[in-house]
C-alpha atoms as a PDB file:
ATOM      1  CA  UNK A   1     152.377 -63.684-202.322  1.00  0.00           C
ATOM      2  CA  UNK A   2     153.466 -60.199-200.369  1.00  0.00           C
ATOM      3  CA  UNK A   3     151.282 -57.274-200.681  1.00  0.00           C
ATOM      4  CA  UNK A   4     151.091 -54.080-199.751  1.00  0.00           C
ATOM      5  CA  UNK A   5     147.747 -52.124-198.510  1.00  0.00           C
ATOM      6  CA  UNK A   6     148.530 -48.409-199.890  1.00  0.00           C
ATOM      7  CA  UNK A   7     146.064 -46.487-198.244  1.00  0.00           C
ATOM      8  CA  UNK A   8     143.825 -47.770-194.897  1.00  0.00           C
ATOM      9  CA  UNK A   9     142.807 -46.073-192.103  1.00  0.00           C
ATOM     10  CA  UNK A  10     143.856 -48.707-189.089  1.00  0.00           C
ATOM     11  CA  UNK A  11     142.688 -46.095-186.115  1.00  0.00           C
ATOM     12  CA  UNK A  12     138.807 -46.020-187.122  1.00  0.00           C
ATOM     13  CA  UNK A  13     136.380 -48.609-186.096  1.00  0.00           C
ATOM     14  CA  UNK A  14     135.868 -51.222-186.373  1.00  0.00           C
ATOM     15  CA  UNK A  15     139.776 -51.986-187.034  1.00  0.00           C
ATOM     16  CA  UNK A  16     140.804 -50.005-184.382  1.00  0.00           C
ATOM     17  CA  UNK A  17     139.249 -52.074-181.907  1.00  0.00           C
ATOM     18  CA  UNK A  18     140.515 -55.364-183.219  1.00  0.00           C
ATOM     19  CA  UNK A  19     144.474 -53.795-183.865  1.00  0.00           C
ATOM     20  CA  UNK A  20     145.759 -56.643-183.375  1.00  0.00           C
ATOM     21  CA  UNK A  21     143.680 -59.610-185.036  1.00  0.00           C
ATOM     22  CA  UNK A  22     143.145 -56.995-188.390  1.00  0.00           C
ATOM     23  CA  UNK A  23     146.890 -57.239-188.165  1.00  0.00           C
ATOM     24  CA  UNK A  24     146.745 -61.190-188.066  1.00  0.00           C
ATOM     25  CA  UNK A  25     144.522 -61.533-190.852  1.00  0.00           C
ATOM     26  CA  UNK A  26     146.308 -59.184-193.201  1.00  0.00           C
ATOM     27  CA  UNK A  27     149.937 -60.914-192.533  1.00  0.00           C
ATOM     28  CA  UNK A  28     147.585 -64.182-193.358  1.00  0.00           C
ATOM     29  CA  UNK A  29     146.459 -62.762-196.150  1.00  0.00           C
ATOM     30  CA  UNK A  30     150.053 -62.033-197.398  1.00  0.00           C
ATOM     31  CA  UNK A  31     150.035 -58.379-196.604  1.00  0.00           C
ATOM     32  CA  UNK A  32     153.922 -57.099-195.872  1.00  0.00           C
ATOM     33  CA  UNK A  33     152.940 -53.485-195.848  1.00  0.00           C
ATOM     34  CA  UNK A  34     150.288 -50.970-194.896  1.00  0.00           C
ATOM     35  CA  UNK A  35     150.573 -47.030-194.882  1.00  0.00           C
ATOM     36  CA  UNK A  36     147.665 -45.758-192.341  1.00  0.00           C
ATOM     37  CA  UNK A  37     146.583 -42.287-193.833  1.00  0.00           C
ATOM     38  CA  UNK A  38     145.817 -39.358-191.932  1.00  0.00           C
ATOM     39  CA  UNK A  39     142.933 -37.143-192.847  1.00  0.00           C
ATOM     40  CA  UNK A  40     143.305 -34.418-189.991  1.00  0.00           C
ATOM     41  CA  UNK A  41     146.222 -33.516-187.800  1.00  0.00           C
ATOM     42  CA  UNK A  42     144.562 -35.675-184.762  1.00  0.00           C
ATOM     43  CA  UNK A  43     144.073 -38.816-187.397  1.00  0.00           C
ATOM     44  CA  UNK A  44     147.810 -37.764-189.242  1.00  0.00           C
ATOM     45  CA  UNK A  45     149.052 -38.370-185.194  1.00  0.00           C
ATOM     46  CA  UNK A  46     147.664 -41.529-184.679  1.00  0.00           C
ATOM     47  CA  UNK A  47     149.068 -42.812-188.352  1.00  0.00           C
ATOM     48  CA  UNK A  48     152.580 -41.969-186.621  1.00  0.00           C
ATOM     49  CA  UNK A  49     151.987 -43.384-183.838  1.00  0.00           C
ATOM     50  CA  UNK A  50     150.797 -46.931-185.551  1.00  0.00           C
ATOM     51  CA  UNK A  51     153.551 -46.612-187.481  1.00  0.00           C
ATOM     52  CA  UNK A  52     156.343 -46.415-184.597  1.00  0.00           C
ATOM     53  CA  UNK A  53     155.901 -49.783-182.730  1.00  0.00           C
ATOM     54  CA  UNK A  54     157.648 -48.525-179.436  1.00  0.00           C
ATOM     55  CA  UNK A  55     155.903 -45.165-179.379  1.00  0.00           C
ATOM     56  CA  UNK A  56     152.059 -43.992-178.672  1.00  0.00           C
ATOM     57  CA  UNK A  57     148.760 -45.077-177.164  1.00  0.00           C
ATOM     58  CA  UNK A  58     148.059 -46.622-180.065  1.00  0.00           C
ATOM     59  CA  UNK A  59     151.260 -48.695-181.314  1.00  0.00           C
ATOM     60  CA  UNK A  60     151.744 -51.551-182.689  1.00  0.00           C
ATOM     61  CA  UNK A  61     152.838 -54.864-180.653  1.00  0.00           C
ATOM     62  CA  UNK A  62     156.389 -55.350-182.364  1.00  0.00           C
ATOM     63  CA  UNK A  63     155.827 -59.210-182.852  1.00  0.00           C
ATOM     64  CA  UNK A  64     153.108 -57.793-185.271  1.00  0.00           C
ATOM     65  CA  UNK A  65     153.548 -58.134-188.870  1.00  0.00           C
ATOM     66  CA  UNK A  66     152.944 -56.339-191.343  1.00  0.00           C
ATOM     67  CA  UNK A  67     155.267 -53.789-191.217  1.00  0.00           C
ATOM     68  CA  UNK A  68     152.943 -50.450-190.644  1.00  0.00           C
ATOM     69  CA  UNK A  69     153.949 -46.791-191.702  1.00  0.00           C
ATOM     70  CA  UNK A  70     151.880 -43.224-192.081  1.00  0.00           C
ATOM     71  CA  UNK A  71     151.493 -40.717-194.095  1.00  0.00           C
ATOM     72  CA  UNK A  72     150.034 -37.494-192.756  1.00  0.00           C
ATOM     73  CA  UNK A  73     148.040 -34.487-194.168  1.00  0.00           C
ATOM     74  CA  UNK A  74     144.385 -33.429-194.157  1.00  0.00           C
ATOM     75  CA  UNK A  75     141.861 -34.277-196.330  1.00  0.00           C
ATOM     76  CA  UNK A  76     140.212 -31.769-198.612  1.00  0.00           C
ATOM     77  CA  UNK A  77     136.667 -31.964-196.135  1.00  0.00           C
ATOM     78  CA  UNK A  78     138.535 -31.750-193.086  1.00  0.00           C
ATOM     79  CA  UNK A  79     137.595 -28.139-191.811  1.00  0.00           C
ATOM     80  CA  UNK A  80     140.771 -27.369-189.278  1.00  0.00           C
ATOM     81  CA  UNK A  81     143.140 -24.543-191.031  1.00  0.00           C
ATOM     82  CA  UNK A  82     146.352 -26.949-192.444  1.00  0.00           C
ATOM     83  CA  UNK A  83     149.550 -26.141-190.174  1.00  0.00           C
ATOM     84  CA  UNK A  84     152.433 -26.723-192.342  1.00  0.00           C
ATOM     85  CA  UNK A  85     154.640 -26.870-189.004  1.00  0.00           C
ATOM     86  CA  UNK A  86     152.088 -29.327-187.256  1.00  0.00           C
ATOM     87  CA  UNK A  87     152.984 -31.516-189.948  1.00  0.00           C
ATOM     88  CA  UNK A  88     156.278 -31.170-190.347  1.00  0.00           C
ATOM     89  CA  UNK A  89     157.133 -31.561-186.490  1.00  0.00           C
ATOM     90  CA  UNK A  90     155.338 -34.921-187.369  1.00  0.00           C
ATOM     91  CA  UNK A  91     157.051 -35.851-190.563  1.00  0.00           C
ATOM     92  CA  UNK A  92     159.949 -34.888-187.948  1.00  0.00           C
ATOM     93  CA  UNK A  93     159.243 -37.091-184.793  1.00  0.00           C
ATOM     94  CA  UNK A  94     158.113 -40.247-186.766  1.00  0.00           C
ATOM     95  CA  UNK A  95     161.800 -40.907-187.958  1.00  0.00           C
ATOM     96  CA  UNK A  96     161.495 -41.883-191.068  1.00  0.00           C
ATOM     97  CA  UNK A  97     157.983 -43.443-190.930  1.00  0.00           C
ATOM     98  CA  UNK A  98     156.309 -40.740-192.384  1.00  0.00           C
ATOM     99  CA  UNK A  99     156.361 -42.104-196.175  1.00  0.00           C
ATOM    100  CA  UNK A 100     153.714 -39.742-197.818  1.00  0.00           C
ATOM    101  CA  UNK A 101     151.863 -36.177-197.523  1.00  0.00           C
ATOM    102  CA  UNK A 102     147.970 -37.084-197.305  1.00  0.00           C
ATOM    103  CA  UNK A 103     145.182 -37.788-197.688  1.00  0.00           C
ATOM    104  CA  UNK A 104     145.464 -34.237-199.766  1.00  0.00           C
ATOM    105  CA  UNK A 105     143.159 -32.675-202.519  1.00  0.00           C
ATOM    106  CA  UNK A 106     140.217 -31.762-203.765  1.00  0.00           C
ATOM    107  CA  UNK A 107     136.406 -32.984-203.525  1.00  0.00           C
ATOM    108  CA  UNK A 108     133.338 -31.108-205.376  1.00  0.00           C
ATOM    109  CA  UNK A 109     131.356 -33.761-204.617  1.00  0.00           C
ATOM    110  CA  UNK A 110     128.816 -31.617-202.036  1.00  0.00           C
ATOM    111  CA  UNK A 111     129.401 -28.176-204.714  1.00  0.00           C
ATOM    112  CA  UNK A 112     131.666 -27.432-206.782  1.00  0.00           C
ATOM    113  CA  UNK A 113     131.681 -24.024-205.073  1.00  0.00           C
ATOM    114  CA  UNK A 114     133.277 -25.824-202.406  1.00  0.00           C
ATOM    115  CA  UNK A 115     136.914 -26.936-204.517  1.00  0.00           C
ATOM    116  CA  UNK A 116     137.907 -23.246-204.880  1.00  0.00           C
ATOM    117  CA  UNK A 117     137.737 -22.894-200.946  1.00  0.00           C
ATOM    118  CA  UNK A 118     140.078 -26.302-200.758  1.00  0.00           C
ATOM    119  CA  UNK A 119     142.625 -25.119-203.129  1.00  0.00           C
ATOM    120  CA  UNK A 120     144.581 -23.238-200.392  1.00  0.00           C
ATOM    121  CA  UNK A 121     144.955 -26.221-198.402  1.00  0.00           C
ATOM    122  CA  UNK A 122     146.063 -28.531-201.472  1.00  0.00           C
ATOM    123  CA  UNK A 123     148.276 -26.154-202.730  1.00  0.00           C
ATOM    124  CA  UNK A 124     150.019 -26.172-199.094  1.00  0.00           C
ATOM    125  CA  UNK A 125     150.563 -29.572-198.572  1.00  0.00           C
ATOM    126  CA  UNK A 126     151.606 -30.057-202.161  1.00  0.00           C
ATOM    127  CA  UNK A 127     154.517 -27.183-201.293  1.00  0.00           C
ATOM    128  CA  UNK A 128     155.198 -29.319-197.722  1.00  0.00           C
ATOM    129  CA  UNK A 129     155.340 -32.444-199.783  1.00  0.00           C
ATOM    130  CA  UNK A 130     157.949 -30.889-202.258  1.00  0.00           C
ATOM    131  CA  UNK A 131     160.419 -29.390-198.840  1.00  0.00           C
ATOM    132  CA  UNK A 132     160.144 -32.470-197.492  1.00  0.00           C
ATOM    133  CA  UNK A 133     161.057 -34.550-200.719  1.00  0.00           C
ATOM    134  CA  UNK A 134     158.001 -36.982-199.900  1.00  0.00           C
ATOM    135  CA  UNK A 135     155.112 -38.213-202.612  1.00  0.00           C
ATOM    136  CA  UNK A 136     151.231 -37.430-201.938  1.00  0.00           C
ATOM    137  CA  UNK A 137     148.650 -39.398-201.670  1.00  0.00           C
ATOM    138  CA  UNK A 138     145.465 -37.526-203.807  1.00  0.00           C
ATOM    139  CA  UNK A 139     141.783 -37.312-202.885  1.00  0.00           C
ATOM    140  CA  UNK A 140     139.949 -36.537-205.694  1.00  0.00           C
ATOM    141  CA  UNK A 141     136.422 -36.683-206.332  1.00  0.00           C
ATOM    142  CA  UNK A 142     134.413 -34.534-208.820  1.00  0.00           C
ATOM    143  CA  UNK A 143     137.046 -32.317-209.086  1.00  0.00           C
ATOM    144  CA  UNK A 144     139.891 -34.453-211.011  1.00  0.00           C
ATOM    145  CA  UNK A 145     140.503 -32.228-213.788  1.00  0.00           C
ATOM    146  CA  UNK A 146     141.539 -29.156-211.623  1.00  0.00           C
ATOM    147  CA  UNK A 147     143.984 -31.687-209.739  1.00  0.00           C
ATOM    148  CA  UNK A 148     145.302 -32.293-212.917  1.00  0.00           C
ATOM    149  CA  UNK A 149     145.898 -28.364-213.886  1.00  0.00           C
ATOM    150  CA  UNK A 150     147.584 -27.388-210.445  1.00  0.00           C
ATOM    151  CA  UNK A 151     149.856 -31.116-210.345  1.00  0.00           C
ATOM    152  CA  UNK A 152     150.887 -29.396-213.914  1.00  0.00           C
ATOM    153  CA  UNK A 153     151.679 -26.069-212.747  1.00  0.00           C
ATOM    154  CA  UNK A 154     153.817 -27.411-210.204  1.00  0.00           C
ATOM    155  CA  UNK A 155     155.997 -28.142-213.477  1.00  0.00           C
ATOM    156  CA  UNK A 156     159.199 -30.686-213.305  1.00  0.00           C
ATOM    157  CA  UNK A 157     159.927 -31.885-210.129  1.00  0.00           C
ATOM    158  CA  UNK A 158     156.445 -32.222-208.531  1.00  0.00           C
ATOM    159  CA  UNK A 159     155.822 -34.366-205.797  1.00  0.00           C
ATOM    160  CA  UNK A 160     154.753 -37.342-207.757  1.00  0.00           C
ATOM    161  CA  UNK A 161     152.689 -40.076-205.848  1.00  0.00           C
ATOM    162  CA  UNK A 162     149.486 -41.884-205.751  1.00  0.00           C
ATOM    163  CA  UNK A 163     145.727 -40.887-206.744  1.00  0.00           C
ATOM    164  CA  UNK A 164     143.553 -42.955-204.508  1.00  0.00           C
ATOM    165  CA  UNK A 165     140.761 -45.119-205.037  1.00  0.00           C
ATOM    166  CA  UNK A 166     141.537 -43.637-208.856  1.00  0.00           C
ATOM    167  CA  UNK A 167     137.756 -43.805-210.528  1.00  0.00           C
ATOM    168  CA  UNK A 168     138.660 -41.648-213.562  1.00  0.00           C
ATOM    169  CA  UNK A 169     138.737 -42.242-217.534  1.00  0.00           C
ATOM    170  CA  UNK A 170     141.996 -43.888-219.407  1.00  0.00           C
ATOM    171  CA  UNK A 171     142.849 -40.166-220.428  1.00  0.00           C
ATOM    172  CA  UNK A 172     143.057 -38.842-216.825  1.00  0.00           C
ATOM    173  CA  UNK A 173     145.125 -41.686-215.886  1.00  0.00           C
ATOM    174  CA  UNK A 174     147.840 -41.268-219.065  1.00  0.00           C
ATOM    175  CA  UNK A 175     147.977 -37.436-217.722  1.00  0.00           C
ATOM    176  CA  UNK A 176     148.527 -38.215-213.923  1.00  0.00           C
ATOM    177  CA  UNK A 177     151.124 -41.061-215.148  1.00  0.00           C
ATOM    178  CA  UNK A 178     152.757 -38.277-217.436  1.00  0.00           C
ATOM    179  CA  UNK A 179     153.364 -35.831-213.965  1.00  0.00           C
ATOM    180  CA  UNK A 180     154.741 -39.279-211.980  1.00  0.00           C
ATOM    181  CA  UNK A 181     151.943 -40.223-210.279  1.00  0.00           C
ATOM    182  CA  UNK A 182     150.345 -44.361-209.911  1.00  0.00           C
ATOM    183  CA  UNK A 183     146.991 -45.290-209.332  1.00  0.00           C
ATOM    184  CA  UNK A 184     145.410 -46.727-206.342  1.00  0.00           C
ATOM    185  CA  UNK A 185     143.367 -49.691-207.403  1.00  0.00           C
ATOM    186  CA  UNK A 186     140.225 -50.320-204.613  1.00  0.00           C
ATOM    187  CA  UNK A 187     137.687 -52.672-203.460  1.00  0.00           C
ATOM    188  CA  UNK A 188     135.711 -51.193-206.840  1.00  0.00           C
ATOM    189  CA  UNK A 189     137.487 -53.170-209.083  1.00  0.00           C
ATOM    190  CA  UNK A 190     136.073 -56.008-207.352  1.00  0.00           C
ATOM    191  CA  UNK A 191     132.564 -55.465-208.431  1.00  0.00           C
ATOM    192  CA  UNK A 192     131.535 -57.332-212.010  1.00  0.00           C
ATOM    193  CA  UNK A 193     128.779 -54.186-212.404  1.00  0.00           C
ATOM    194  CA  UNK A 194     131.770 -51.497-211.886  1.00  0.00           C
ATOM    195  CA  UNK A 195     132.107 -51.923-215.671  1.00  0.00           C
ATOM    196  CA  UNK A 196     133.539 -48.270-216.602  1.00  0.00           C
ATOM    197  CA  UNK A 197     136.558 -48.419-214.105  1.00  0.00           C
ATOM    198  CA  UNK A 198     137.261 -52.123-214.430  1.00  0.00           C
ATOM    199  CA  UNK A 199     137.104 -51.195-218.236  1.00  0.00           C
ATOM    200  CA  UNK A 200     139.664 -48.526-217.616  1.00  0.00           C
ATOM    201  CA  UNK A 201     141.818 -50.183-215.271  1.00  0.00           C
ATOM    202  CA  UNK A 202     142.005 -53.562-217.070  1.00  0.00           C
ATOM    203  CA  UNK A 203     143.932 -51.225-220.248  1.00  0.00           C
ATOM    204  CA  UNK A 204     146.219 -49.495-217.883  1.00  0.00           C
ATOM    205  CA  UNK A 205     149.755 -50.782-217.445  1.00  0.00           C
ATOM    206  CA  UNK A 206     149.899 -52.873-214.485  1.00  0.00           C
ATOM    207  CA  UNK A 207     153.047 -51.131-213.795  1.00  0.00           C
ATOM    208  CA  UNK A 208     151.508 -47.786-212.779  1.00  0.00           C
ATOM    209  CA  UNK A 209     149.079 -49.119-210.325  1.00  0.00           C
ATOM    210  CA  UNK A 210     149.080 -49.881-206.659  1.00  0.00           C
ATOM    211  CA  UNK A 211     146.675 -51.766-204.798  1.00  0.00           C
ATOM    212  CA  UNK A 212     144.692 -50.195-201.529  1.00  0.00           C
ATOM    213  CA  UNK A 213     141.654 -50.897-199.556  1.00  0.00           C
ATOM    214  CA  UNK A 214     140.745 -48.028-197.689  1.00  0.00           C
ATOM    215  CA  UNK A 215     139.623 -49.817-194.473  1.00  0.00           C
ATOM    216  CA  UNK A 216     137.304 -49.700-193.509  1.00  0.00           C
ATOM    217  CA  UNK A 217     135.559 -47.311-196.306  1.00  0.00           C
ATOM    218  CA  UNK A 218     135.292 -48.977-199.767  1.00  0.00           C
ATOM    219  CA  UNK A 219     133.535 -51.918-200.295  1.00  0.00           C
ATOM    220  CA  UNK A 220     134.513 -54.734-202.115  1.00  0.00           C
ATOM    221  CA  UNK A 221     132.575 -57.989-203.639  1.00  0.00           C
ATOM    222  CA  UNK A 222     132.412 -59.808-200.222  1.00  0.00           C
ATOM    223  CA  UNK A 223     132.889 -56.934-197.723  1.00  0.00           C
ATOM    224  CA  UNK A 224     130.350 -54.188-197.390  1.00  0.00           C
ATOM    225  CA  UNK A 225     131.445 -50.372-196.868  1.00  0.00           C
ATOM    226  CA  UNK A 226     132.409 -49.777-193.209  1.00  0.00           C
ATOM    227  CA  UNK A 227     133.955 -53.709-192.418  1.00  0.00           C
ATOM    228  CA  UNK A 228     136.922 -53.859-194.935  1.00  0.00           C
ATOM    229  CA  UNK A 229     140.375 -54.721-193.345  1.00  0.00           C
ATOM    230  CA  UNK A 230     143.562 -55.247-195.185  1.00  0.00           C
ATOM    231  CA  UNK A 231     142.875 -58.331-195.775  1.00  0.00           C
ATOM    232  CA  UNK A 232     141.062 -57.779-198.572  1.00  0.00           C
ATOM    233  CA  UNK A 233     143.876 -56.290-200.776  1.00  0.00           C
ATOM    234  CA  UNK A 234     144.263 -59.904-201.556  1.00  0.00           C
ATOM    235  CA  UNK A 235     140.673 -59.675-203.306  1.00  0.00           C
ATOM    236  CA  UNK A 236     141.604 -56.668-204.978  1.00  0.00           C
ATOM    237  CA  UNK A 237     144.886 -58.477-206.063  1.00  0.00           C
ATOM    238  CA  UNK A 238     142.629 -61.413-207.458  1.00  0.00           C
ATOM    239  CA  UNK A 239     140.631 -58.858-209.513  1.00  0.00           C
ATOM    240  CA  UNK A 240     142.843 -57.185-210.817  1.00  0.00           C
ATOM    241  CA  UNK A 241     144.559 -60.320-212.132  1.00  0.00           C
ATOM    242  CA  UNK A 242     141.383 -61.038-213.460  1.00  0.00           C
ATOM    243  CA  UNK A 243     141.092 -58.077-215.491  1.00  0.00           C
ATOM    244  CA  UNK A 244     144.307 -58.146-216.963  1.00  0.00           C
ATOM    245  CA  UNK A 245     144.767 -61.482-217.694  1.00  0.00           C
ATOM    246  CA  UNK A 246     147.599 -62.670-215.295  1.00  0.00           C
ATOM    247  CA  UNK A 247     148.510 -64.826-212.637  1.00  0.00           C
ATOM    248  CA  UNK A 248     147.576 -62.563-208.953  1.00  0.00           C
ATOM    249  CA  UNK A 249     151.659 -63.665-208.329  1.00  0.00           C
ATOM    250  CA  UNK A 250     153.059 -61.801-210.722  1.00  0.00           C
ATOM    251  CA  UNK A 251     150.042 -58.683-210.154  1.00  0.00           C
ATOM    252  CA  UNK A 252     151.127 -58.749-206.345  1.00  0.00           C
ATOM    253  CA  UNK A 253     155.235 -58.739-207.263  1.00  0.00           C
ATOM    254  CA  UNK A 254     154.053 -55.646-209.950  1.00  0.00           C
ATOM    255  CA  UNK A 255     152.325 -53.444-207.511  1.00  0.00           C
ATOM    256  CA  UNK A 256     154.311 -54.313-204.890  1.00  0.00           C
ATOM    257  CA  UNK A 257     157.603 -52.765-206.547  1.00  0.00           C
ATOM    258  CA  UNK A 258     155.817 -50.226-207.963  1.00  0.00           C
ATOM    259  CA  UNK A 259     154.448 -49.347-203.956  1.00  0.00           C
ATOM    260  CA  UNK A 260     158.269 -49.664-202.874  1.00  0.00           C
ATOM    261  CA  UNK A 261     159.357 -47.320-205.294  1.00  0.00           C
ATOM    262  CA  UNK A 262     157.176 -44.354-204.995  1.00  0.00           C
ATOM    263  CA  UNK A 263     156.437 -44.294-201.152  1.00  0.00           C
ATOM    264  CA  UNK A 264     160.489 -45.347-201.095  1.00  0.00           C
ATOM    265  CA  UNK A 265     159.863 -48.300-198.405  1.00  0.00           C
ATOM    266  CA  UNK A 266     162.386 -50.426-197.809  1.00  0.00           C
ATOM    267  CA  UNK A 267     162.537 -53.817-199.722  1.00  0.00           C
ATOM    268  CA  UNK A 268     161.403 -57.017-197.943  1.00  0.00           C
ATOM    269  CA  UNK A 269     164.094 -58.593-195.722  1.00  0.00           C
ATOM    270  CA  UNK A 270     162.464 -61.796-196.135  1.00  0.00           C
ATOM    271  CA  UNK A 271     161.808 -61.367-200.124  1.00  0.00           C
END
């Protein structure tokens, strides 16, 4: 089974003080992929720097598997001004490890006052995404429906990408699939009393969704908030099988492709 962890964040604790055995466990777990996600400029520096085995205090050991890459961007509560030439001196140096602009968007979850004053900083990175011919990678909480309107007047030839940890109604998701987006399936979908989303996701096509874990953040059925590793994409895999009614083989060869194609990674050498 190969799978790929779309979204994790592999330099906060506790994963980044066990690098190397998270690492281990995932590649047990039949993880072939991860994409650590920035969320400020210092964060979006040590994703490239995972992601670039010879490079950085915080590299990976190149006998390491799996393979590790980084998207970079700054998360709608981050509250540093975005530098569009910060980022793209990173997109730069990372040589082609860079696969995504984010974690970008909105979140009215602490006031809805507060989306209008991140709309500068989403509209930016959505602009960087577009010159730099890279997807996004969306955070949006309590504020999905203005994502929606803004992804739309973008018009043809948006960014495309992922929504992360996607949480919204079957209509939401037919709208984001319409503008070229996939959703990221979390540890949510692991819990039997998550009946809305599981509802949701279980009618979706498997074909526009992409599993993620959010290490350490998002809790799953067996791993509280805070101690998730990439290791559990595997339990995600298993319920999302579950909910759709198919073997986890052919859910993990679905999302997998789907992962390939919009971040662009390369296929699997050993596939």
């Amino acid at each position: 089974m190969n799978l790929i962890d779309t979204h994790c964040h592999l330099y906060d604790e506790p994963l980044a003080g066990d690098r190397d055995g998270v690492l281990q466990r995932a590649r047990a777990a039949g993880v072939e992929a991860i994409v650590v996600v920035g969320t400020m400029l210092s964060t979006s520096r040590r994703a490239v720097d995972l992601a670039q085995p010879a490079m950085g205090d915080h590299a990976v050991g190149p006998d390491l598997w799996p393979d590790v890459w980084a998207a970079v961007g700054l998360h709608p509560d981050a509250t540093e001004p975005v530098d569009p030439d910060a980022l793209s001196g990173l997109i730069a140096r990372s040589q082609g490890r860079v696969v995504a602009v984010g974690e970008i968007g909105l979140d009215g979850s602490r006031g809805k006052e507060r989306v209008a004053a991140q709309e500068p900083a989403f509209r930016a990175q959505l602009t960087l995404a577009r010159d730099h011919d890279l997807p996004v990678m969306i955070h949006s909480r309590d504020a999905t429906g203005r994502v929606v309107r803004i992804l739309e007047e973008l018009g043809p030839g948006g960014p495309g990408g992922i929504l992360h940890a996607f949480a919204g109604s079957r209509e939401v998701a037919t709208a984001l699939i319409g503008l070229g987006f996939v959703l990221g399936v979390a540890g949510v979908a692991c819990r039997p009393q998550a009946t809305r989303i599981r509802k949701v996701l279980g009618a979706l096509p498997l074909s526009a969704l992409v599993l993620e874990t959010d290490a350490p953040f998002i809790g799953t059925a067996t791993r509280r908030p805070g101690e998730v590793e990439p290791a559990q994409v595997l339990e995600v895999c298993h319920a999302l099988a579950e909910l759709h009614g198919l073997d986890p083989d052919e859910v993990a060869a679905t999302t997998t492709a789907t992962a390939r194609r919009i971040l662009s990674l390369p296929a699997d050498p050993d596939a």
